[in-house]
C-alpha atoms as a PDB file:
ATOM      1  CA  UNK A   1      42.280  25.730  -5.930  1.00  0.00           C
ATOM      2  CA  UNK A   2      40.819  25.790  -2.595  1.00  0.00           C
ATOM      3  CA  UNK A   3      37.377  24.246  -1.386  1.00  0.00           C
ATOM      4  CA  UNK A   4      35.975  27.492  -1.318  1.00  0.00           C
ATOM      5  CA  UNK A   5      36.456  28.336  -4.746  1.00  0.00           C
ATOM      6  CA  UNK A   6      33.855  26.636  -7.488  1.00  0.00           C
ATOM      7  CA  UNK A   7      36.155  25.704 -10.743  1.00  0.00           C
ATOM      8  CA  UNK A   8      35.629  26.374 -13.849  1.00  0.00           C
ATOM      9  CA  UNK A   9      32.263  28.537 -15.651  1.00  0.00           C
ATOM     10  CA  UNK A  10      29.079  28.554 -13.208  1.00  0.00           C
ATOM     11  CA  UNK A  11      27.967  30.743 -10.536  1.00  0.00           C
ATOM     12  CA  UNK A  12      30.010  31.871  -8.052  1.00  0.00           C
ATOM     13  CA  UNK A  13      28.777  29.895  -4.892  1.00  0.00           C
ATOM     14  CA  UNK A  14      31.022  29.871  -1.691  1.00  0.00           C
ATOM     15  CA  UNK A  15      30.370  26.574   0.443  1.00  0.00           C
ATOM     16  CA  UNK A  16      28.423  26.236   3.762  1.00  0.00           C
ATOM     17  CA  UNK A  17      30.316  27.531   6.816  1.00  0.00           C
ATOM     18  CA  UNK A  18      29.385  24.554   8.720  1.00  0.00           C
ATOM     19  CA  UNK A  19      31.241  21.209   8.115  1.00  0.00           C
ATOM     20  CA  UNK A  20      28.138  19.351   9.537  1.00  0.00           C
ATOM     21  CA  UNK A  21      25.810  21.336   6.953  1.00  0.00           C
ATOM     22  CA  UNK A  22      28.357  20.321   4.337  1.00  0.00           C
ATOM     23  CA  UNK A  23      28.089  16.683   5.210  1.00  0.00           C
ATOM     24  CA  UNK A  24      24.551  17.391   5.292  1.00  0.00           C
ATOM     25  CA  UNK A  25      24.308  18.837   2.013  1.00  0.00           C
ATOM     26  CA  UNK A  26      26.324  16.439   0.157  1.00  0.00           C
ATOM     27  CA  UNK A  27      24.746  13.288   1.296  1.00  0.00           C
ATOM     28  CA  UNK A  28      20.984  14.601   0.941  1.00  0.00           C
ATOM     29  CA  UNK A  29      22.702  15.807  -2.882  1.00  0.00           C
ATOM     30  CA  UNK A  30      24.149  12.239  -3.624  1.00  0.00           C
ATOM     31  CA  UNK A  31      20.818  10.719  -2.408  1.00  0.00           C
ATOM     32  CA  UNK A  32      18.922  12.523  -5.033  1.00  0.00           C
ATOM     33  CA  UNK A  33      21.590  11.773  -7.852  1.00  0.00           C
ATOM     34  CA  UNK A  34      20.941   8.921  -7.207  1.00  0.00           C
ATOM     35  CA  UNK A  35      17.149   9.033  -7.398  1.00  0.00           C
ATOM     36  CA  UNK A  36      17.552  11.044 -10.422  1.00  0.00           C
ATOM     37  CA  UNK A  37      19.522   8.283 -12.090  1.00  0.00           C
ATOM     38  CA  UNK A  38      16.357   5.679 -10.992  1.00  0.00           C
ATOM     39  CA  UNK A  39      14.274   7.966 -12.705  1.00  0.00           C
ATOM     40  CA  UNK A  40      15.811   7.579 -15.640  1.00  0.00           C
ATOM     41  CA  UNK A  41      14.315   3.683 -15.739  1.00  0.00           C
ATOM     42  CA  UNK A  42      11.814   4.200 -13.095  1.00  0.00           C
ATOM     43  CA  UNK A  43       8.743   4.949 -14.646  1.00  0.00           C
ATOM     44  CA  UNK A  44       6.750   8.017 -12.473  1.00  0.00           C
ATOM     45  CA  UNK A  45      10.049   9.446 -10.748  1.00  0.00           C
ATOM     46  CA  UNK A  46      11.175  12.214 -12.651  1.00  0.00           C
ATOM     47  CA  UNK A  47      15.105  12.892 -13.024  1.00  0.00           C
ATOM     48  CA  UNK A  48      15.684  16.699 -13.868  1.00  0.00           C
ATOM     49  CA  UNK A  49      14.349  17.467 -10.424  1.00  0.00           C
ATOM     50  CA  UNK A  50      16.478  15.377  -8.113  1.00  0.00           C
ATOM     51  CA  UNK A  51      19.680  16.020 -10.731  1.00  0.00           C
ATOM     52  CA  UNK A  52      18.940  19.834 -10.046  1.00  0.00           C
ATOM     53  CA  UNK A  53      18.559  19.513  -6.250  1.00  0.00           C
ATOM     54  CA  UNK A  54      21.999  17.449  -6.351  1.00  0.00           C
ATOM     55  CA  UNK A  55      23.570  20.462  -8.543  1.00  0.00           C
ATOM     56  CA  UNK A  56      22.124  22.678  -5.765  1.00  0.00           C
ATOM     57  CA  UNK A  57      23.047  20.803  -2.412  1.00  0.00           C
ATOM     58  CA  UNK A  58      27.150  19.904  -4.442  1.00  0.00           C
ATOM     59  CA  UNK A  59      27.578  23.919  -4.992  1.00  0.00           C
ATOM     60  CA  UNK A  60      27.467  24.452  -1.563  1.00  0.00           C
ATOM     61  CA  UNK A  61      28.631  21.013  -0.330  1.00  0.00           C
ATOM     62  CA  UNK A  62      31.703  20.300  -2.679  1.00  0.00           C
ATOM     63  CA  UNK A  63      32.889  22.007  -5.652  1.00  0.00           C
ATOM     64  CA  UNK A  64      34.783  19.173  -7.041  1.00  0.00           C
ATOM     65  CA  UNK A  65      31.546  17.074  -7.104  1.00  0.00           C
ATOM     66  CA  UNK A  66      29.006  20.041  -8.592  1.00  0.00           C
ATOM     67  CA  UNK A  67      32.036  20.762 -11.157  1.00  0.00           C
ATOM     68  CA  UNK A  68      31.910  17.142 -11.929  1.00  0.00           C
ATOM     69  CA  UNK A  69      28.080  16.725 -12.149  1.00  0.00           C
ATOM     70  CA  UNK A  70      28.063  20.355 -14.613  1.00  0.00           C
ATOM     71  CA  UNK A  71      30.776  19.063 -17.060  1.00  0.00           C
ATOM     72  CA  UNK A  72      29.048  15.312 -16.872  1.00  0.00           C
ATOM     73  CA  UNK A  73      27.924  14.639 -20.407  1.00  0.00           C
ATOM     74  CA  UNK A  74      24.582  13.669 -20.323  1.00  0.00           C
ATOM     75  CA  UNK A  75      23.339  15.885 -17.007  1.00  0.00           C
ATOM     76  CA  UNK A  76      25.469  18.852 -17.637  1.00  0.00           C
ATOM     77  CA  UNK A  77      23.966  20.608 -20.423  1.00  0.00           C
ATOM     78  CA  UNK A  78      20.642  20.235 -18.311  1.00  0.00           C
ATOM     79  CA  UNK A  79      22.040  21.637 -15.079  1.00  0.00           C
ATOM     80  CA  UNK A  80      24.442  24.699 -16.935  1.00  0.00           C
ATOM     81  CA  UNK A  81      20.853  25.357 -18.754  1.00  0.00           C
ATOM     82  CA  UNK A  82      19.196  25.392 -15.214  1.00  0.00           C
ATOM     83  CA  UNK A  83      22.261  27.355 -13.215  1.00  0.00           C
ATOM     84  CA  UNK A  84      21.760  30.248 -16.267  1.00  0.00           C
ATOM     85  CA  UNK A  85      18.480  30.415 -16.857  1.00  0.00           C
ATOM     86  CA  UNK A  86      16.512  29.132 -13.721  1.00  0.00           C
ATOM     87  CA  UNK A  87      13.569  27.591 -16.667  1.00  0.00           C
ATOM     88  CA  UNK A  88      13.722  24.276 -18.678  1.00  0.00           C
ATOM     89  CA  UNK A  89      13.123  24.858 -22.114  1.00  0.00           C
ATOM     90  CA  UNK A  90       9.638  23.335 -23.344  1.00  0.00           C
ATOM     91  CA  UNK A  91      11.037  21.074 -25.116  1.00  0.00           C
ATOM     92  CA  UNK A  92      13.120  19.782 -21.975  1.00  0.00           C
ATOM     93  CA  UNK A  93       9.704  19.334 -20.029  1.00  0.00           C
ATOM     94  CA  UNK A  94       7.974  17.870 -22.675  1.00  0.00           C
ATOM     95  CA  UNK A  95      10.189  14.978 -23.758  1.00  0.00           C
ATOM     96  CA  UNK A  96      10.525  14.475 -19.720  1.00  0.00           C
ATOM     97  CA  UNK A  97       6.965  14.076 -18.999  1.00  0.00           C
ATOM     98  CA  UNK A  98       6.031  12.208 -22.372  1.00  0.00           C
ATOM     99  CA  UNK A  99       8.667   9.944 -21.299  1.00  0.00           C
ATOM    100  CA  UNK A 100       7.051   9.544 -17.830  1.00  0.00           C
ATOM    101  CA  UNK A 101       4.343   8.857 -19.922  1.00  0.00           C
ATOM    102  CA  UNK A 102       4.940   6.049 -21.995  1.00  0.00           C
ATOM    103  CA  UNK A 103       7.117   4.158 -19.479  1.00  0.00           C
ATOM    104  CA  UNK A 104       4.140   4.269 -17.076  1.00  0.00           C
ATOM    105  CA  UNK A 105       1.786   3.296 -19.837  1.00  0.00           C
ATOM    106  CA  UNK A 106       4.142   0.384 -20.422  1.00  0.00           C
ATOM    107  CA  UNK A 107       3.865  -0.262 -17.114  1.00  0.00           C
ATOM    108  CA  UNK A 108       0.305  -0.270 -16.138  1.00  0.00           C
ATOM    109  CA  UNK A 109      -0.058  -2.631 -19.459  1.00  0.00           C
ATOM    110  CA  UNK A 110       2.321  -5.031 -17.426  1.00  0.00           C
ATOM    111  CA  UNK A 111      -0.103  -4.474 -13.777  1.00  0.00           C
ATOM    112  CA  UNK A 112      -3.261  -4.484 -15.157  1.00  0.00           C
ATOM    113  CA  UNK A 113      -4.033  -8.490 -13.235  1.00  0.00           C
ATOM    114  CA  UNK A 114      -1.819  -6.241  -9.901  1.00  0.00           C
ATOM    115  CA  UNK A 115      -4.506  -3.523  -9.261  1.00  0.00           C
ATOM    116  CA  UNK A 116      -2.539  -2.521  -5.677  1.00  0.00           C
ATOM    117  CA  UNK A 117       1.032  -2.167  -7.847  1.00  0.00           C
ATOM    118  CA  UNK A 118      -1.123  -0.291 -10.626  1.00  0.00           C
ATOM    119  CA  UNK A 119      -2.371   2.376  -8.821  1.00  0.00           C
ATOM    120  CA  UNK A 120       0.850   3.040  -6.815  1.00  0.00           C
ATOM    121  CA  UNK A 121       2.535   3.264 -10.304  1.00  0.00           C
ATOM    122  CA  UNK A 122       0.263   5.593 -11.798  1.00  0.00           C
ATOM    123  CA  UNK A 123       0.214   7.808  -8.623  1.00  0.00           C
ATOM    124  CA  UNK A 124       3.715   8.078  -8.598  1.00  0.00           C
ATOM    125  CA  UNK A 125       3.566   8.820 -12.340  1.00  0.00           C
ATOM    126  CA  UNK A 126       1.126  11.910 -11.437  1.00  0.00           C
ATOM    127  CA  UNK A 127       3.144  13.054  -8.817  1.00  0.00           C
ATOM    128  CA  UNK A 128       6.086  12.732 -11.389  1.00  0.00           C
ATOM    129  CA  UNK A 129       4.614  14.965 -13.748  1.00  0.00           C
ATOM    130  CA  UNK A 130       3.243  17.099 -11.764  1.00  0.00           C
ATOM    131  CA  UNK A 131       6.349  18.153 -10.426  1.00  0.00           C
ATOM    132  CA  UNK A 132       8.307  18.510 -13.498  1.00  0.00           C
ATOM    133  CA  UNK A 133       5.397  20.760 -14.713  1.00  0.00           C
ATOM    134  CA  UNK A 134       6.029  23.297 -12.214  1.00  0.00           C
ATOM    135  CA  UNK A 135       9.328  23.678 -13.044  1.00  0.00           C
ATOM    136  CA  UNK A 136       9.743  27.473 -14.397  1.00  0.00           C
ATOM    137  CA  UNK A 137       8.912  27.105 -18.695  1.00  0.00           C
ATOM    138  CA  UNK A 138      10.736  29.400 -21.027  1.00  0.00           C
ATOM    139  CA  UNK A 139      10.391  29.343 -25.353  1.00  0.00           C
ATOM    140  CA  UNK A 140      11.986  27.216 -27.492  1.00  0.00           C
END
């Protein structure tokens, strides 16, 4: 299999001509895997965006990593779903921002003497929400 060619099921994406975009693409998609991933903990900074912008950036960076990151067990199912349907299911958004939700809620409850911390927290949590509800809704 060359570099070109994206293994396994998925869209059929051919990489960036340019090695520098490449490089490009890869790092700016392992910088938001990982801010996905502190997302996951981080109350206010939603996951399912930056794991879907690292899908995005890998299937035109490196197929062995956007392979890797559509067969991973936990984020795959979410960014196959994504890559077929271009939506999150309702129920996807909804557990995401309730989540966002509570974890904030914890939070503020744990800055409420920090009034400077709180309010960054629960802007961030906005923002967080905010985006993940303009992410394209179908049923179910």
């Amino acid at each position: 299999m060359s570099d070109s060619d994206p293994p396994g099921p998925g869209p059929a994406t051919r990489l960036h001509a340019s090695r520098t975009v490449r490089w490009l693409l890869w790092g700016v998609g392992t910088l938001s895997l990982v801010l996905g991933l502190i997302g996951v903990v981080l109350p206010g900074l939603p996951t399912t965006p930056f794991i879907l912008l690292s899908a995005a950036c890998y299937a035109k960076a490196s197929p062995r990593l956007h392979h890797w990151l559509t067969h991973h067990r936990l984020l795959g199912p979410m960014v196959r779903d994504w890559e077929q349907h271009r939506s999150l299911t309702r129920r996807t958004k909804t557990v995401a921002q309730v989540s966002m939700v509570l974890m904030v809620g914890l939070s503020a409850w744990g800055l409420r003497e920090r009034p400077v911390l709180l309010a960054v927290v629960l802007v961030a949590a906005a923002v967080g929400v905010w985006v993940v509800a303009r992410i394209p809704t179908r049923g179910r």
